[in-house]
C-alpha atoms as a PDB file:
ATOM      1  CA  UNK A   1      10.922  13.789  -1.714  1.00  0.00           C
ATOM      2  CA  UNK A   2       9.076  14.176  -4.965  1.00  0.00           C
ATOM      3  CA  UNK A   3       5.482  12.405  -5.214  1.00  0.00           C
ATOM      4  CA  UNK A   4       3.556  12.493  -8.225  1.00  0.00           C
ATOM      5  CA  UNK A   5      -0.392  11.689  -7.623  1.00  0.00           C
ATOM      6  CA  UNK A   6      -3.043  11.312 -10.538  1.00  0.00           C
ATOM      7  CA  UNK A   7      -6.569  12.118  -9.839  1.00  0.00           C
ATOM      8  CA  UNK A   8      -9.130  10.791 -11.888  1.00  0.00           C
ATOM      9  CA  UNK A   9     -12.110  11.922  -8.960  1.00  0.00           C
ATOM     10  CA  UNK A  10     -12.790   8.296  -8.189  1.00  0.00           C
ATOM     11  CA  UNK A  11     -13.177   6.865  -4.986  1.00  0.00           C
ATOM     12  CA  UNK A  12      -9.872   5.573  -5.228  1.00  0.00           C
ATOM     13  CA  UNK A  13      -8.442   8.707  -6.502  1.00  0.00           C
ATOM     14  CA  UNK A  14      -9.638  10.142  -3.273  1.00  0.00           C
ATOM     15  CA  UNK A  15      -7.726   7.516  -1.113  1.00  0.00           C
ATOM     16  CA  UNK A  16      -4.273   7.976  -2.873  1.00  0.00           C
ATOM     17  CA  UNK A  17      -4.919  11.738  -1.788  1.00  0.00           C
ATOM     18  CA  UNK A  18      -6.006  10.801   1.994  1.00  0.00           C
ATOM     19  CA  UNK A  19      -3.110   8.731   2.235  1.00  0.00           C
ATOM     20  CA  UNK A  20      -0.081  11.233   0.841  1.00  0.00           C
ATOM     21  CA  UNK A  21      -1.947  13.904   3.068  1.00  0.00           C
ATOM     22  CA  UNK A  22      -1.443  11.219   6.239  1.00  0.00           C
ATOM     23  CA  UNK A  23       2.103  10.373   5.610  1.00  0.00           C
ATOM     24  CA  UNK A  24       5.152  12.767   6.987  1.00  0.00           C
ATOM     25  CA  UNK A  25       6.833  14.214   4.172  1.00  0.00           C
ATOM     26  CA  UNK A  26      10.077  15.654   4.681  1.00  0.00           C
ATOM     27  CA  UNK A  27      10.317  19.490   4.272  1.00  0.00           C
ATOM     28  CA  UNK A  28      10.646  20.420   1.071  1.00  0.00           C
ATOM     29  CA  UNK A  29       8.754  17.956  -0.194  1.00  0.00           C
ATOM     30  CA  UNK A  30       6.971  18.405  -3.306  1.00  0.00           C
ATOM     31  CA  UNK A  31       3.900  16.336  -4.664  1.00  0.00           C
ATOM     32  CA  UNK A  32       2.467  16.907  -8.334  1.00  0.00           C
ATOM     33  CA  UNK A  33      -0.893  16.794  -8.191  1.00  0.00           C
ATOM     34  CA  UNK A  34      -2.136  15.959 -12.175  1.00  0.00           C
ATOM     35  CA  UNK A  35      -5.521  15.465 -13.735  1.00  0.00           C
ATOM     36  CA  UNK A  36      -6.069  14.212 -17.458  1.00  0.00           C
ATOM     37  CA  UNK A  37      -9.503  15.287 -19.316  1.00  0.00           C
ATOM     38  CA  UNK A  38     -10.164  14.272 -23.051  1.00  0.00           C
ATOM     39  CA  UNK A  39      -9.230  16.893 -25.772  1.00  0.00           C
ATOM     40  CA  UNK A  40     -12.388  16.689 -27.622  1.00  0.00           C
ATOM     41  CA  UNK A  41     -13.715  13.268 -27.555  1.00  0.00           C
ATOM     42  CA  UNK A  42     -14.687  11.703 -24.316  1.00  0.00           C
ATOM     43  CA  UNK A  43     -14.945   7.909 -24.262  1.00  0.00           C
ATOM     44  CA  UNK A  44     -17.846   6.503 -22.418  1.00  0.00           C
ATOM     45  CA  UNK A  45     -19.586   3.261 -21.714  1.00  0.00           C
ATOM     46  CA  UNK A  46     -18.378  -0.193 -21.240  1.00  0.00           C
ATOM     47  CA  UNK A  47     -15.462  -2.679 -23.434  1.00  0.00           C
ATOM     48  CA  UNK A  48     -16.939  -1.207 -26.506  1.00  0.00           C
ATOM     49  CA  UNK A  49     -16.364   2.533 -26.001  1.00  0.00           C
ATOM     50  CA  UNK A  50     -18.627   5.363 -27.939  1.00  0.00           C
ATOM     51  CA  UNK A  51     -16.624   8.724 -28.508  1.00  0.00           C
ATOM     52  CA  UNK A  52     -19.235  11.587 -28.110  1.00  0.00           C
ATOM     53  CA  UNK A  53     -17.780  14.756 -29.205  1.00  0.00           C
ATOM     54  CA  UNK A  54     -17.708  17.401 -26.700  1.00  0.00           C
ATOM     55  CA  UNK A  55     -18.416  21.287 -27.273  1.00  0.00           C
ATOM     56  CA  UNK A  56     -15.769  23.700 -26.541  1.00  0.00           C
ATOM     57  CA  UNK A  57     -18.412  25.315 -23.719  1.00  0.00           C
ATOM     58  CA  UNK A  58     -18.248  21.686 -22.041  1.00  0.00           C
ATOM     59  CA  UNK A  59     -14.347  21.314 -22.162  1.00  0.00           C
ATOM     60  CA  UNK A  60     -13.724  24.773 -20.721  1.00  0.00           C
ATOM     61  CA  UNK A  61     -16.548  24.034 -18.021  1.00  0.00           C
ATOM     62  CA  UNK A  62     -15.035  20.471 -17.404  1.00  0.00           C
ATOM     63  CA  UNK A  63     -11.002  22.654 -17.307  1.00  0.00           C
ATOM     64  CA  UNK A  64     -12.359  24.858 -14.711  1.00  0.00           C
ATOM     65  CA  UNK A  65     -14.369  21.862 -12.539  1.00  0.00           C
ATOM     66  CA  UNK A  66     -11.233  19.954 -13.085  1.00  0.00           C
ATOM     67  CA  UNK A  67      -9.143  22.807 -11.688  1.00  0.00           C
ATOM     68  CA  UNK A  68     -11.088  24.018  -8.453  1.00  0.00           C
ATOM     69  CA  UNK A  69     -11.033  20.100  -7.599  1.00  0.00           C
ATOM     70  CA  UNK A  70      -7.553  20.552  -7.592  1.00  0.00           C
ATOM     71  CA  UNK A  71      -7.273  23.262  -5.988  1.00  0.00           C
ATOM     72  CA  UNK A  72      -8.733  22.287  -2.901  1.00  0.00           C
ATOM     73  CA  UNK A  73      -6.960  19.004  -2.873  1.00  0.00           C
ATOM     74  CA  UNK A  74      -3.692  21.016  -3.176  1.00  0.00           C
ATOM     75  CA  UNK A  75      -4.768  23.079  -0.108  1.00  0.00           C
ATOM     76  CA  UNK A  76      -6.041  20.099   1.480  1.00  0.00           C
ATOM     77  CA  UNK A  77      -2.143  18.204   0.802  1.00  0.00           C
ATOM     78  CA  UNK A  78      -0.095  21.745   1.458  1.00  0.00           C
ATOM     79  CA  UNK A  79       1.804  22.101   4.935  1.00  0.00           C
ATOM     80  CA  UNK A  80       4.592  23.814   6.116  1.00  0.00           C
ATOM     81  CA  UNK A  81       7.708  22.988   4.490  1.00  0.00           C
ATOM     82  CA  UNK A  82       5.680  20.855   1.679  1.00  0.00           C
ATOM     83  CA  UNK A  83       4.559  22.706  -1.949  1.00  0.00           C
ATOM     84  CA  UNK A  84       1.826  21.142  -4.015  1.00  0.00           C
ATOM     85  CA  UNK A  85       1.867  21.865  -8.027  1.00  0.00           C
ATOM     86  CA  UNK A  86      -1.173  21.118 -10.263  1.00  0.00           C
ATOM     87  CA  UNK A  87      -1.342  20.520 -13.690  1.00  0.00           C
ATOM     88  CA  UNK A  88      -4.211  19.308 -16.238  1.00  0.00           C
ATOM     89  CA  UNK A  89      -3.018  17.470 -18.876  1.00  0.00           C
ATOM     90  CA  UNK A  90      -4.955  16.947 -22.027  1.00  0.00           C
END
């Protein structure tokens, strides 16, 4: 079985992980784990969006937060018999 689950770190995010780590996955089993972060613009606030432009220092700090958070999740969603990939997409 091949699951692919996108983590955004929101609450619901979160749940969507709980729940693939409750169910019993087949062995063999293989869930992509996959975070998005902006390039160089990051979109905030509410309908009408700003873009603030990000540094290069803040998108390699927000690549390596993004990546330890998926890291542990990975650990959190390996077992025996199931393999967890991660990938950051931006």
């Amino acid at each position: 079985m091949k699951i692919l689950l996108a983590f955004d770190g929101s609450a619901s995010a979160a749940t969507a992980v709980a729940a693939v780590t409750s169910m019993h996955l087949p062995k063999g089993s293989v869930v992509e784990l996959l975070s998005a972060i902006p390039d160089r613009a990051a979109i905030i606030g509410g309908p009408w969006s700003s873009v603030v432009m990000l540094e290069p220092t803040d998108l390699a700090e927000q690549r390596r937060e993004v990546s330890v958070r998926l890291e542990a999740m990975a650990a959190e969603l390996a077992t025996d018999g199931i393999t967890v990939h991660t990938s950051i997409v931006e």
